[in-house]
PDB file of N, CA and C in Angstrom:
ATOM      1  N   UNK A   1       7.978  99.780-101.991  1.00  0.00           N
ATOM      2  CA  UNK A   1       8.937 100.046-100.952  1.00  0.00           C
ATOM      3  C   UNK A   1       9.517  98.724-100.472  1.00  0.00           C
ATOM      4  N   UNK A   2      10.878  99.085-100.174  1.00  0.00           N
ATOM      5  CA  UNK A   2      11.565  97.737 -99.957  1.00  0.00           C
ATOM      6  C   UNK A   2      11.374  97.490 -97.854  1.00  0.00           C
ATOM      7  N   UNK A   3      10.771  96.650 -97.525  1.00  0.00           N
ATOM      8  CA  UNK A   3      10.278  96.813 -95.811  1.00  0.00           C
ATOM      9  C   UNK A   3      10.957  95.366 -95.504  1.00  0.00           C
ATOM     10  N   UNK A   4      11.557  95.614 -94.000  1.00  0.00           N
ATOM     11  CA  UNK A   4      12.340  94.580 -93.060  1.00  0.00           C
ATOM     12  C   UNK A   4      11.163  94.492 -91.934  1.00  0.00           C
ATOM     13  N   UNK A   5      11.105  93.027 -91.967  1.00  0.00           N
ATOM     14  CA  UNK A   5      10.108  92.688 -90.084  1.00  0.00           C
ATOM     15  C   UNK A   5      11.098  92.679 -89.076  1.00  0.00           C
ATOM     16  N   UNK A   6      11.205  93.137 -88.241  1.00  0.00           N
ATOM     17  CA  UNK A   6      11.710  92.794 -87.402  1.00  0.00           C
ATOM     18  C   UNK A   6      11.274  91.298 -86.505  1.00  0.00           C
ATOM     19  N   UNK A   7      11.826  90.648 -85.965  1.00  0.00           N
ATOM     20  CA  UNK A   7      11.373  89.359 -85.398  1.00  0.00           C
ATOM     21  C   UNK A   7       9.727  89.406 -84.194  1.00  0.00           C
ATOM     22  N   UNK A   8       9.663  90.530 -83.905  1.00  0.00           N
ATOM     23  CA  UNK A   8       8.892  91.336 -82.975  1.00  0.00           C
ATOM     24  C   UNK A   8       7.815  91.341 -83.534  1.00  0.00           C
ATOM     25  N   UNK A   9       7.361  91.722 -85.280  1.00  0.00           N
ATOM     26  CA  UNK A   9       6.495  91.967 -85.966  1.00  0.00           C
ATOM     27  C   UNK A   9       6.069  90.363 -86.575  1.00  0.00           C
ATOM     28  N   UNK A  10       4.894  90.726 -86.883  1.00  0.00           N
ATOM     29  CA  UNK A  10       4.382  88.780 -87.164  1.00  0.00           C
ATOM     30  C   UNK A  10       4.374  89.011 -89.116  1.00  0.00           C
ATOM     31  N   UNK A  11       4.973  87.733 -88.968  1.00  0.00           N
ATOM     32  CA  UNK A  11       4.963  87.174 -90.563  1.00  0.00           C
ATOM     33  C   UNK A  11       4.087  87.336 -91.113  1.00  0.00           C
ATOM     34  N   UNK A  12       3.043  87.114 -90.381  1.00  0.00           N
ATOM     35  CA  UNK A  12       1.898  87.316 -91.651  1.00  0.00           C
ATOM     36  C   UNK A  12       1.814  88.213 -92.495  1.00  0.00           C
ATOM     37  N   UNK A  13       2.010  89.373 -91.616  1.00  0.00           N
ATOM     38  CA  UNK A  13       2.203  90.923 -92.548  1.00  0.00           C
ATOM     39  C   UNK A  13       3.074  90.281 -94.078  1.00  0.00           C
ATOM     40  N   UNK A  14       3.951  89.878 -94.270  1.00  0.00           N
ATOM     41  CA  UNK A  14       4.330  89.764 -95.574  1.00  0.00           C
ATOM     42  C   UNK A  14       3.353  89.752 -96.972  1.00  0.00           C
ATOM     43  N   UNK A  15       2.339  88.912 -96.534  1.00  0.00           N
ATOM     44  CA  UNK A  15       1.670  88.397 -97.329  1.00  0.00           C
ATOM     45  C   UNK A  15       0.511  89.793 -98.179  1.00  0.00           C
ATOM     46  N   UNK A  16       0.363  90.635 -96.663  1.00  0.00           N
ATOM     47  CA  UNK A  16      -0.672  91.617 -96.868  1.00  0.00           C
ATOM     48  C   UNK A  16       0.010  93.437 -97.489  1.00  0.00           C
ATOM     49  N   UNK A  17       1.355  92.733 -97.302  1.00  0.00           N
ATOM     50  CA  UNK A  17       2.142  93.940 -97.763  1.00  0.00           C
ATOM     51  C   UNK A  17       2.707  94.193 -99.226  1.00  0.00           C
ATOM     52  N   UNK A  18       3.136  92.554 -99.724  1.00  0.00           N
ATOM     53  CA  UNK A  18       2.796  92.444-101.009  1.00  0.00           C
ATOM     54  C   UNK A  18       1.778  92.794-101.510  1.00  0.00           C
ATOM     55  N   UNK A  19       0.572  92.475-101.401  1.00  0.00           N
ATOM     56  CA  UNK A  19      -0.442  92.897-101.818  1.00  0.00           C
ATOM     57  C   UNK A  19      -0.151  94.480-101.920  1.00  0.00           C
ATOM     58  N   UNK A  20      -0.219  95.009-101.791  1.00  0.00           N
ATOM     59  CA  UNK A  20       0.035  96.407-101.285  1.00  0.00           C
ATOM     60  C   UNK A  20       0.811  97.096-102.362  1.00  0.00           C
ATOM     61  N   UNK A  21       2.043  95.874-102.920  1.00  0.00           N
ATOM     62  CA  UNK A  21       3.111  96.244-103.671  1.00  0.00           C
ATOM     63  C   UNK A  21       4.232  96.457-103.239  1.00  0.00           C
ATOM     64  N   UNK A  22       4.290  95.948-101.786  1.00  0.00           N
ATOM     65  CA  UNK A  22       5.980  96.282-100.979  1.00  0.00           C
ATOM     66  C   UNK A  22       6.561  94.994-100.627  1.00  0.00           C
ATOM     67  N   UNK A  23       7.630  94.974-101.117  1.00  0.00           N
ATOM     68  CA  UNK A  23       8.629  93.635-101.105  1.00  0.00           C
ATOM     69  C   UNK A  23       9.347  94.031-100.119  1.00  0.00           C
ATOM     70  N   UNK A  24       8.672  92.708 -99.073  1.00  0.00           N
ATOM     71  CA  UNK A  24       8.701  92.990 -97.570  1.00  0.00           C
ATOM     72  C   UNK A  24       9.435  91.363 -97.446  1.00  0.00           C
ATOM     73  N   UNK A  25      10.731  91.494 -95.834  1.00  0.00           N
ATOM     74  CA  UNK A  25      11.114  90.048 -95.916  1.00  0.00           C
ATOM     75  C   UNK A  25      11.345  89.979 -94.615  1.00  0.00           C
ATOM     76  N   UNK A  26      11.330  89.171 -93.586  1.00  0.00           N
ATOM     77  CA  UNK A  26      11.914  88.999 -92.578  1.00  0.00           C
ATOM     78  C   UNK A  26      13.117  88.572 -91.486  1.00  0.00           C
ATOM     79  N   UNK A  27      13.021  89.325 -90.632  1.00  0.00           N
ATOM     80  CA  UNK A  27      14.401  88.691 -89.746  1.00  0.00           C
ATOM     81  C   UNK A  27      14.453  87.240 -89.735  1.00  0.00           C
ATOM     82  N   UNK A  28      13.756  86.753 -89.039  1.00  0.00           N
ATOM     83  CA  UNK A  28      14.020  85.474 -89.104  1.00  0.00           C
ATOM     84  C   UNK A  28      14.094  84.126 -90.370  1.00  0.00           C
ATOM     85  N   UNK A  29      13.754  84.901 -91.610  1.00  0.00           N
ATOM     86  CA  UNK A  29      13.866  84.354 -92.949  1.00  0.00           C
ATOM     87  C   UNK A  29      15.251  84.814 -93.584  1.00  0.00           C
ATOM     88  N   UNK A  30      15.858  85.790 -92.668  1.00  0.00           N
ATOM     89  CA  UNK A  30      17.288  86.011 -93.192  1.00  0.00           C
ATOM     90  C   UNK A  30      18.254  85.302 -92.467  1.00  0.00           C
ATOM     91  N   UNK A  31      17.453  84.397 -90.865  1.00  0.00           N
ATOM     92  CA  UNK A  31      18.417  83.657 -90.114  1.00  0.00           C
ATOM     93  C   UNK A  31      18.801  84.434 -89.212  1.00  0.00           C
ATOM     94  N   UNK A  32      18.319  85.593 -88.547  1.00  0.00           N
ATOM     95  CA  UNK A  32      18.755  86.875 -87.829  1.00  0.00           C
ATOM     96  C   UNK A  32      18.141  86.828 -86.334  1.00  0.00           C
ATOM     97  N   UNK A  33      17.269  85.845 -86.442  1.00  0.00           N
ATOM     98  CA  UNK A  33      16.559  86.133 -84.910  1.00  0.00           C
ATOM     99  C   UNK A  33      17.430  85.498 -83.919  1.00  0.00           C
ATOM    100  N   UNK A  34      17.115  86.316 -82.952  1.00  0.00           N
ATOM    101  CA  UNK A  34      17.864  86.619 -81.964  1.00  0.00           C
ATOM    102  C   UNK A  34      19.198  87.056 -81.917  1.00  0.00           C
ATOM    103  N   UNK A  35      19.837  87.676 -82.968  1.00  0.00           N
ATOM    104  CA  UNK A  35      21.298  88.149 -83.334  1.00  0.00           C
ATOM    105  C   UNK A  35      21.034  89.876 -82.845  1.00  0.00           C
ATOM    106  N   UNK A  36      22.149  90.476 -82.760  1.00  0.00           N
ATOM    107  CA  UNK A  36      22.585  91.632 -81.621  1.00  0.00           C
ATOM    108  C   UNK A  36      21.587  92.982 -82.954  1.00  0.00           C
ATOM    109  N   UNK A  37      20.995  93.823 -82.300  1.00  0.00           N
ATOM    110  CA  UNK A  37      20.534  94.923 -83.336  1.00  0.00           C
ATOM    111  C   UNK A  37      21.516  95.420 -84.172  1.00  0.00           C
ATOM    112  N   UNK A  38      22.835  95.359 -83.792  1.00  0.00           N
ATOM    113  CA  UNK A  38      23.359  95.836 -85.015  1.00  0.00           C
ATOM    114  C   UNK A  38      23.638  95.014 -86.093  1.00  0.00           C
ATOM    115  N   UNK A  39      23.313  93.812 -86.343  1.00  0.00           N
ATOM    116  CA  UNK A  39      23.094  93.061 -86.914  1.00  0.00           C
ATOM    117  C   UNK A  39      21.934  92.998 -88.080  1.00  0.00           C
ATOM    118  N   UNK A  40      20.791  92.721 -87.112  1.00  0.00           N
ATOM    119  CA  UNK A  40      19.445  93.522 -87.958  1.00  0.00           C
ATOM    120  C   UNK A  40      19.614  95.102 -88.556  1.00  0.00           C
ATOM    121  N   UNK A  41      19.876  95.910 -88.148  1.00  0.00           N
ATOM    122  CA  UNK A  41      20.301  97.238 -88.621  1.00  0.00           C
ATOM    123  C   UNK A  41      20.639  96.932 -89.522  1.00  0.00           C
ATOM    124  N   UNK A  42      22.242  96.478 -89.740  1.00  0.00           N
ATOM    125  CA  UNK A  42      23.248  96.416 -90.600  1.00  0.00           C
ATOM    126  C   UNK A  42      22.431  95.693 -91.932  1.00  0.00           C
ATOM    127  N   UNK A  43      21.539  94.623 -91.501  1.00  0.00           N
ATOM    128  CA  UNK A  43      20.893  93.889 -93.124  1.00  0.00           C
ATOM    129  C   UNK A  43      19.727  94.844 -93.619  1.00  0.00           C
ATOM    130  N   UNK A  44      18.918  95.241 -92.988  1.00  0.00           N
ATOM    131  CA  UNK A  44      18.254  96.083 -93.179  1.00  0.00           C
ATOM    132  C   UNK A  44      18.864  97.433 -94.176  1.00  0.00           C
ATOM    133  N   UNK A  45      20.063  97.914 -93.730  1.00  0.00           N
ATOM    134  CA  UNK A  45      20.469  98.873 -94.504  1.00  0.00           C
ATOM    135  C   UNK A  45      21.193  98.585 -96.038  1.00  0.00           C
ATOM    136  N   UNK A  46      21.660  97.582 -95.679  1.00  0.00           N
ATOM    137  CA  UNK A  46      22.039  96.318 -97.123  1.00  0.00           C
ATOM    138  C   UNK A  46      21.341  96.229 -97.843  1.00  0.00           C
ATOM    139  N   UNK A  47      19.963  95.867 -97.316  1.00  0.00           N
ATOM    140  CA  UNK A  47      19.375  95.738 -98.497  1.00  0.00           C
ATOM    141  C   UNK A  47      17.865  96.884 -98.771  1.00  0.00           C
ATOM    142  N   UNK A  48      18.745  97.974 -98.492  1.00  0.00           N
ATOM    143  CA  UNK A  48      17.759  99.236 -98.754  1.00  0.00           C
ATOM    144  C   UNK A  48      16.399  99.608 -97.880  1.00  0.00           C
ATOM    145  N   UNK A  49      16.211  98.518 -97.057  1.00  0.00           N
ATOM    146  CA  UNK A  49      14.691  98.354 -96.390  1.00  0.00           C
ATOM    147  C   UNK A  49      14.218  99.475 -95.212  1.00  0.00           C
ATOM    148  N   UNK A  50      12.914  99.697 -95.573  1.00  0.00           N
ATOM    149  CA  UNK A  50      12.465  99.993 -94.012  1.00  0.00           C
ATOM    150  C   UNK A  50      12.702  99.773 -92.923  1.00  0.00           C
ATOM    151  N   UNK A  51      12.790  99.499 -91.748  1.00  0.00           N
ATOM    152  CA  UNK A  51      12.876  98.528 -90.683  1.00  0.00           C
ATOM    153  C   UNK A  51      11.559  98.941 -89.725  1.00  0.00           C
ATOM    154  N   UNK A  52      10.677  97.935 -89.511  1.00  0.00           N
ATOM    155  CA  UNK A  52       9.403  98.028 -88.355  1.00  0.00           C
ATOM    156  C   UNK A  52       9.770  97.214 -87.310  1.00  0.00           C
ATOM    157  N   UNK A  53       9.490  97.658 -86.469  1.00  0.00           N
ATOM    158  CA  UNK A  53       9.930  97.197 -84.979  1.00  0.00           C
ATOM    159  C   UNK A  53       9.140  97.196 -84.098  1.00  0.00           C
ATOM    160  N   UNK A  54       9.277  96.568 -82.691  1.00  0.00           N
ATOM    161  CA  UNK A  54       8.687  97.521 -81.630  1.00  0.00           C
ATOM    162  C   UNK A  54      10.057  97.581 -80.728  1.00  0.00           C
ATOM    163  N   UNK A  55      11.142  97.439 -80.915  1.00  0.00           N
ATOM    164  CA  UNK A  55      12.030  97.637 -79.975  1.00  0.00           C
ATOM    165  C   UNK A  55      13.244  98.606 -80.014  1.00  0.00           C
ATOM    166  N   UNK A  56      12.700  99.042 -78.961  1.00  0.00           N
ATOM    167  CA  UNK A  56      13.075 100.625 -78.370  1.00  0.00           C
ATOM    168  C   UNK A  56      14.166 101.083 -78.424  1.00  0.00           C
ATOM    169  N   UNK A  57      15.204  99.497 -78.670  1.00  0.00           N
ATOM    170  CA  UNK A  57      16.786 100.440 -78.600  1.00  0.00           C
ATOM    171  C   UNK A  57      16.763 101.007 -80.138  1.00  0.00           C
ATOM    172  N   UNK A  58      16.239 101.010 -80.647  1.00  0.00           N
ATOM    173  CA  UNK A  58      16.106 101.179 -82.330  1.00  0.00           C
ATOM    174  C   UNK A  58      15.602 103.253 -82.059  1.00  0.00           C
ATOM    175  N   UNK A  59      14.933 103.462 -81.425  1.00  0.00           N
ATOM    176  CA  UNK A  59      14.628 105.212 -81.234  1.00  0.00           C
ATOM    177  C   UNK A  59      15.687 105.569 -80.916  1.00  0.00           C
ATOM    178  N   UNK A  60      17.128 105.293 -80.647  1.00  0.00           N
ATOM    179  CA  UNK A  60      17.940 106.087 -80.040  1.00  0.00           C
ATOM    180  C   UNK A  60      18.425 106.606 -81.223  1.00  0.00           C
ATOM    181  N   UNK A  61      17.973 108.087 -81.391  1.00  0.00           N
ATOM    182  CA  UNK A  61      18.569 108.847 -82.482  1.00  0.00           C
ATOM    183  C   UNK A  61      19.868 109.786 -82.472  1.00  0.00           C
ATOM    184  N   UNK A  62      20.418 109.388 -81.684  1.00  0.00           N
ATOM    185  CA  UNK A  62      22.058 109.618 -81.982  1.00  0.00           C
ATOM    186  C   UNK A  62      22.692 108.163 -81.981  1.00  0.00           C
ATOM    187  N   UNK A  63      22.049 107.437 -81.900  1.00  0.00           N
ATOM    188  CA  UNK A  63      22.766 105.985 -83.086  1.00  0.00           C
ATOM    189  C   UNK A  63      22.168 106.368 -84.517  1.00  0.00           C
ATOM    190  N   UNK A  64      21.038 106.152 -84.349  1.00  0.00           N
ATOM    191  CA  UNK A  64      20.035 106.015 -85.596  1.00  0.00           C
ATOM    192  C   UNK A  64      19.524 107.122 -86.008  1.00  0.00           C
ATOM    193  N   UNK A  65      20.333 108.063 -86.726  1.00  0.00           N
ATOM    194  CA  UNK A  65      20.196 109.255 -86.854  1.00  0.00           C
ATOM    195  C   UNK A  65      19.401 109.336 -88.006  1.00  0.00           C
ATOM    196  N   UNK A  66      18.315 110.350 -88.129  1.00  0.00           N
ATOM    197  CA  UNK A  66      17.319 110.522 -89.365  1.00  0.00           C
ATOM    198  C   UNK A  66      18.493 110.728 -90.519  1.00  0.00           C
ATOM    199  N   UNK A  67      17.933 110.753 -91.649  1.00  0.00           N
ATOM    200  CA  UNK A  67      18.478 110.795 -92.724  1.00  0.00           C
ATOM    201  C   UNK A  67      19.722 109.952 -93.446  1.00  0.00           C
ATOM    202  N   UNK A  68      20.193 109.430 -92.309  1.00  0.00           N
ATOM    203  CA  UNK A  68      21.196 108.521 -92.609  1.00  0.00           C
ATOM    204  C   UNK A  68      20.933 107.129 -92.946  1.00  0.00           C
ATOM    205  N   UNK A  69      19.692 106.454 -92.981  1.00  0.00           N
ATOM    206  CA  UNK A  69      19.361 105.445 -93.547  1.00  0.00           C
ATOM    207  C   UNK A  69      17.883 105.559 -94.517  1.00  0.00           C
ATOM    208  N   UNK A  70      17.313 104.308 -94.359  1.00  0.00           N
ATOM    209  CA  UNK A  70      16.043 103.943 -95.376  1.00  0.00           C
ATOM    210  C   UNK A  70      15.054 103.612 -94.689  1.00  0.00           C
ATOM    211  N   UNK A  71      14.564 104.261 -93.268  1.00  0.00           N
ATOM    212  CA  UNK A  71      13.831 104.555 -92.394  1.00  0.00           C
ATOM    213  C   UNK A  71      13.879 103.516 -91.604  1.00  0.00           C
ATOM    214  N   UNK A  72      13.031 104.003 -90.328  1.00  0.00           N
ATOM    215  CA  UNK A  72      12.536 103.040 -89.067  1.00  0.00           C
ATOM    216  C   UNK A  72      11.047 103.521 -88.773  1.00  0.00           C
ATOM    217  N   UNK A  73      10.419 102.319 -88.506  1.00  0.00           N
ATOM    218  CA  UNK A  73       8.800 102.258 -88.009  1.00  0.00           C
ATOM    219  C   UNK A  73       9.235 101.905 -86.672  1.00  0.00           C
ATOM    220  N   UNK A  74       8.679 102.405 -85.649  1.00  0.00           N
ATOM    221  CA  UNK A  74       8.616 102.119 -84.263  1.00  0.00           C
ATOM    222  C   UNK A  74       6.865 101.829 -83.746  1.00  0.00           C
ATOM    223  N   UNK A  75       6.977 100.711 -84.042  1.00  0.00           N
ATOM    224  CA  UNK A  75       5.141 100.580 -83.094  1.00  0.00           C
ATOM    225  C   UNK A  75       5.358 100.626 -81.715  1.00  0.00           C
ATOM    226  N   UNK A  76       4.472 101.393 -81.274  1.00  0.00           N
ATOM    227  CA  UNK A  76       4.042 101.097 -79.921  1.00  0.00           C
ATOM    228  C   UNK A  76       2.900 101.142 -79.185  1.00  0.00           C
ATOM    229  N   UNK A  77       2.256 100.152 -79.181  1.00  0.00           N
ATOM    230  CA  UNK A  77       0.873 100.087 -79.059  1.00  0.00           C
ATOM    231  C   UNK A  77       0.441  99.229 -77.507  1.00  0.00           C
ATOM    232  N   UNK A  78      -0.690 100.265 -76.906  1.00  0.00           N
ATOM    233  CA  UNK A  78      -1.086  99.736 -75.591  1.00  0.00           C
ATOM    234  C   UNK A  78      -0.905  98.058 -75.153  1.00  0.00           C
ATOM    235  N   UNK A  79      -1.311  97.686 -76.136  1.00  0.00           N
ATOM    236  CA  UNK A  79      -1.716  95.664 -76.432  1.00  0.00           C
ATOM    237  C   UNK A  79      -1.281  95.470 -77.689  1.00  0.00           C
ATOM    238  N   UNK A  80       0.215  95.136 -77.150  1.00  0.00           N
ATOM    239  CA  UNK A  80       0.622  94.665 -79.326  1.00  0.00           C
ATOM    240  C   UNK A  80       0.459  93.315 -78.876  1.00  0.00           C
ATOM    241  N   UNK A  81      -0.507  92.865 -79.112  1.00  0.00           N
ATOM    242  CA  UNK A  81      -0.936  91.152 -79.594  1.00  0.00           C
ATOM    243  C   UNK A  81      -0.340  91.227 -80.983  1.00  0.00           C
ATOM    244  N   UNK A  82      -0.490  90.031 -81.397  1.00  0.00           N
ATOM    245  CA  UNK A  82      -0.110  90.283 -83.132  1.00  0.00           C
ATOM    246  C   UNK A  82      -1.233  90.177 -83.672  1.00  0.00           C
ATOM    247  N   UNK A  83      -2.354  90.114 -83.073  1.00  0.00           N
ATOM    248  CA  UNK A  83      -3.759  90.505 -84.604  1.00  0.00           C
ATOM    249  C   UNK A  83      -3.819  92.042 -84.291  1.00  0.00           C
ATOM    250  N   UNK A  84      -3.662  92.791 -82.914  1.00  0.00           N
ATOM    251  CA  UNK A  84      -3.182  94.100 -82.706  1.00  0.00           C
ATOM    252  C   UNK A  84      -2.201  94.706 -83.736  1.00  0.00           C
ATOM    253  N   UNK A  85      -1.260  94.533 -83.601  1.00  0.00           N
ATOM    254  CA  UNK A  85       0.049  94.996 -84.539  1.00  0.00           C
ATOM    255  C   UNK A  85      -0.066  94.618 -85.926  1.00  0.00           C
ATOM    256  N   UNK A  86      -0.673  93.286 -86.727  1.00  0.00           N
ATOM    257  CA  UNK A  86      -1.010  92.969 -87.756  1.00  0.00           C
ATOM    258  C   UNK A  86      -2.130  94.118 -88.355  1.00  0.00           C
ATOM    259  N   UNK A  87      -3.245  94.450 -87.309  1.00  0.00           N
ATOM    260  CA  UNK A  87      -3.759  95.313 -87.638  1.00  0.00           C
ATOM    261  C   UNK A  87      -3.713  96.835 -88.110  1.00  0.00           C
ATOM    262  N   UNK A  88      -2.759  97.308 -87.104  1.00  0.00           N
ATOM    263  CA  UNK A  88      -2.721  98.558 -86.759  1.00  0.00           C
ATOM    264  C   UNK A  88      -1.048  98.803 -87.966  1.00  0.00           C
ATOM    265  N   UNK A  89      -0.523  97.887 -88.431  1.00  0.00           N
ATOM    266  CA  UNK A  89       0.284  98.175 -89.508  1.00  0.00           C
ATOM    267  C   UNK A  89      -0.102  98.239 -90.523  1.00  0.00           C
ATOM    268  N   UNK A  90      -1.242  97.620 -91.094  1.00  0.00           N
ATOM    269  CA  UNK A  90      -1.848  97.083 -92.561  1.00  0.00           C
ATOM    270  C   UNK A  90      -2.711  98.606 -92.531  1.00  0.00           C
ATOM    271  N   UNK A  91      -3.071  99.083 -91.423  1.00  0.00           N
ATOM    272  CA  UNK A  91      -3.765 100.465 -91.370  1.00  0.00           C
ATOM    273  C   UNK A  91      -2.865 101.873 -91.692  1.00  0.00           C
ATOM    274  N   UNK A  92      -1.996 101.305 -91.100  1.00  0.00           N
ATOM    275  CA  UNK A  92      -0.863 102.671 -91.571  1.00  0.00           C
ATOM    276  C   UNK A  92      -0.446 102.437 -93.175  1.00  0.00           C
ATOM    277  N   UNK A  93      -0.166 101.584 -94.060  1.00  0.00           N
ATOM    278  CA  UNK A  93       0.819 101.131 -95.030  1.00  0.00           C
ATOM    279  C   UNK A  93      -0.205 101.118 -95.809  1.00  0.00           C
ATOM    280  N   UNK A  94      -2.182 101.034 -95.262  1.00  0.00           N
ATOM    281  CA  UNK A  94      -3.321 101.481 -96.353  1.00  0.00           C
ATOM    282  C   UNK A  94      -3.168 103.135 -96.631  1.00  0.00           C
ATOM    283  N   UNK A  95      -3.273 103.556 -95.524  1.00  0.00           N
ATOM    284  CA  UNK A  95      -3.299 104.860 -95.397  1.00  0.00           C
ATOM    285  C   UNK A  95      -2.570 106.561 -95.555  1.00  0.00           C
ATOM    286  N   UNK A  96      -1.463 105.815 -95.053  1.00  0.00           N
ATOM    287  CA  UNK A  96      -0.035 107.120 -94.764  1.00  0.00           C
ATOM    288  C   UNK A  96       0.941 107.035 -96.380  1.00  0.00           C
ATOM    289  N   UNK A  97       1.377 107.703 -96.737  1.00  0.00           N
ATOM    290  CA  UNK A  97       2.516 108.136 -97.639  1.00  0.00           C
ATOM    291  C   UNK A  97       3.960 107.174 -97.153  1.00  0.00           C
ATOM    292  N   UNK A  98       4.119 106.181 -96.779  1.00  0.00           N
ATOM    293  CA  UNK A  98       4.971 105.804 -96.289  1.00  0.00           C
ATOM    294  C   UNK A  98       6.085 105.734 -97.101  1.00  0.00           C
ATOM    295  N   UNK A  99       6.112 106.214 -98.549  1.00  0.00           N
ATOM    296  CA  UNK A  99       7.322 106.238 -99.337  1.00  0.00           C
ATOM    297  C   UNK A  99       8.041 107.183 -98.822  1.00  0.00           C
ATOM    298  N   UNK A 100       7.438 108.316 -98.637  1.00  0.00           N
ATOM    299  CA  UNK A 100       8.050 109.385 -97.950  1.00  0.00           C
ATOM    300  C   UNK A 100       8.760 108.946 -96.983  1.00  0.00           C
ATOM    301  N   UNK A 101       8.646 108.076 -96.126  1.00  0.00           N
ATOM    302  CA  UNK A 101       9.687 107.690 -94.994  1.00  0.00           C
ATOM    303  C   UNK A 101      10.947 107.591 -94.901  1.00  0.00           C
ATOM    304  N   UNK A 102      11.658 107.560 -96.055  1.00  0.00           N
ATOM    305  CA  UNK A 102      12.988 107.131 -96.403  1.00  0.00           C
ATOM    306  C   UNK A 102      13.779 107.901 -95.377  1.00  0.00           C
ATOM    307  N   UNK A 103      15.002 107.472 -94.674  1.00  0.00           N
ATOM    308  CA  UNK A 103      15.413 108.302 -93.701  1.00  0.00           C
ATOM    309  C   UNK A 103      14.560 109.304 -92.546  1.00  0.00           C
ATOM    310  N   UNK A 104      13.372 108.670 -92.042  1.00  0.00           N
ATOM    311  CA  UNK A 104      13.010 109.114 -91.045  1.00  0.00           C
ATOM    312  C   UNK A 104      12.444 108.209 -89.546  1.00  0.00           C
ATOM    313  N   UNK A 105      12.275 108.779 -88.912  1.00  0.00           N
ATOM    314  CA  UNK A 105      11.575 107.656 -87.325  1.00  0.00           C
ATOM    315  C   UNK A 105      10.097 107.934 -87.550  1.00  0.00           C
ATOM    316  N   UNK A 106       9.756 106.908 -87.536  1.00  0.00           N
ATOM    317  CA  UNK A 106       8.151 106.835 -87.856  1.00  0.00           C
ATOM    318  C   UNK A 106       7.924 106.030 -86.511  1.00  0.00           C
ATOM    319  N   UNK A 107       7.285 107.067 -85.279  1.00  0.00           N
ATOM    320  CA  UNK A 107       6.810 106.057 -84.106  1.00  0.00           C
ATOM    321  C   UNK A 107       5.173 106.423 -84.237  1.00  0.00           C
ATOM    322  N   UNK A 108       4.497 104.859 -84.707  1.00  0.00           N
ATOM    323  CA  UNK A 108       2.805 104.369 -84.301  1.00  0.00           C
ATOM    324  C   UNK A 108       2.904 104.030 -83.253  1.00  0.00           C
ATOM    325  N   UNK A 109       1.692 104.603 -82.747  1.00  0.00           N
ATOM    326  CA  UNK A 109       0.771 104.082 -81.576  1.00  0.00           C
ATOM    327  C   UNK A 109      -0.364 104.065 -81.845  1.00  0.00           C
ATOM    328  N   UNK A 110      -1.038 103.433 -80.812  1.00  0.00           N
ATOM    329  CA  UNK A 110      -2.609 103.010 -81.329  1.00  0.00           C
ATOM    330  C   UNK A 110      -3.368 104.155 -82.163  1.00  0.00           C
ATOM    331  N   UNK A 111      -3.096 105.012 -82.096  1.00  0.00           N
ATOM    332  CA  UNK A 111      -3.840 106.680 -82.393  1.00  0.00           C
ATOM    333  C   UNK A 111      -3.452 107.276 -83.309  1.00  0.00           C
ATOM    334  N   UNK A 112      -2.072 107.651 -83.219  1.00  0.00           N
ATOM    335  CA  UNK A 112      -0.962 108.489 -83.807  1.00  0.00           C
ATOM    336  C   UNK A 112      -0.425 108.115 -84.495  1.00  0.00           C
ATOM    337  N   UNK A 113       0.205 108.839 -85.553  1.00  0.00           N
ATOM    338  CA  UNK A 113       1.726 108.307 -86.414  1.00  0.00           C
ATOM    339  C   UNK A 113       2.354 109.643 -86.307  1.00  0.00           C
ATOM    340  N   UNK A 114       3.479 109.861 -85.825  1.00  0.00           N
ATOM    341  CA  UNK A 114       4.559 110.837 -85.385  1.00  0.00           C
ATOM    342  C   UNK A 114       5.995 110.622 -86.342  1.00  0.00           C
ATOM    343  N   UNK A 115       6.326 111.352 -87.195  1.00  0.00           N
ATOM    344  CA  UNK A 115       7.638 111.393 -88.841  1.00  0.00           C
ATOM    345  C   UNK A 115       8.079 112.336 -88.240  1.00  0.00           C
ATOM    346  N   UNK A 116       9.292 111.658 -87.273  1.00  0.00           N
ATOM    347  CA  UNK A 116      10.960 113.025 -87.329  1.00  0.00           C
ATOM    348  C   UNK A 116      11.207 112.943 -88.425  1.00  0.00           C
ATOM    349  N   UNK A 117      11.140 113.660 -89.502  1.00  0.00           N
ATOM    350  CA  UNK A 117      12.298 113.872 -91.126  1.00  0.00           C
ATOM    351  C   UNK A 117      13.774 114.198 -90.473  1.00  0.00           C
ATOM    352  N   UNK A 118      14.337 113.980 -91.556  1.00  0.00           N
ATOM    353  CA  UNK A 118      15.747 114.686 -91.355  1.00  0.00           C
ATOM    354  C   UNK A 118      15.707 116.042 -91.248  1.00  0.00           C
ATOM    355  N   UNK A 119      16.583 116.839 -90.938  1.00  0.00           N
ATOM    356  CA  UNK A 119      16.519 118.271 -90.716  1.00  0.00           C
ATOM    357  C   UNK A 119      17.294 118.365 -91.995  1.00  0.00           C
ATOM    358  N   UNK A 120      17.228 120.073 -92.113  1.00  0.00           N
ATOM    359  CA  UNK A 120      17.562 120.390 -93.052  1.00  0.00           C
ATOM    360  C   UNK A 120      17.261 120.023 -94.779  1.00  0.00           C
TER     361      UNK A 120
END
C-alpha cells in the first residue's frame, strides 16, 4: 500500500512500515510542512497514498467524501506522544486489512478502529 505521514505522525513509522511492505513517505520529505491541508490532500491524492493524520479538519466528510479518494487514517488517541502513536499505528497496519481502506475514513483510537466505506 502506497501511505502519506502526515507531519503530525512521527517518521519513524517509515522505517517499520516498509518492513511491512508499504511504501510509505512523508510530509515533510515532500517539503509540505506547514503548507495549507489542501495542499497535503492534493499530494497525497497524486500520488495514490493513504493519508494518516491526527488532524481533524481532515474528518470533514463533505470535503473528504468516502470513496472519492485512496483513504484517510484519523488517529485519535487519549496521549498521542509519538512512542503512543508509533505504537498504536504499527498495531493497526500488523493487524487490520488495511488494503481494504482505499476510499474510506478509518478513525483509531486507543481501543477502536471505526471504516466509514463508501456507500453504495
Amino acid at each position: 500500500m502506497r501511505i502519506k505521514l502526515d507531519e503530525n505522525i512521527p517518521a519513524r513509522l517509515v522505517p517499520l512500515l516498509a518492513r511491512m511492505g508499504h511504501d510509505t513517505d512523508t510530509v515533510p520529505l515532500e517539503n509540505l510542512s506547514g503548507q495549507p491541508d489542501a495542499k497535503v490532500w492534493d499530494a497525497a491524492q497524486r500520488g495514490q497514498r493513504l493519508l494518516i493524520t491526527q488532524d481533524v479538519d481532515f474528518s470533514n466528510l463533505s470535503r473528504f467524501t468516502t470513496g472519492t479518494h485512496h483513504g484517510l487514517v484519523m488517529v485519535r488517541l487519549r496521549d498521542p506522544g509519538r512512542g503512543a502513536l508509533t505504537q498504536r499505528i504499527e498495531e493497526i497496519f500488523a493487524a487490520e486489512d488495511v488494503e481494504s481502506w482505499k476510499g474510506c475514513l478509518v478513525i483509531a483510537t486507543d481501543r477502536k478502529i471505526r471504516v466509514r466505506r463508501p456507500r453504495g
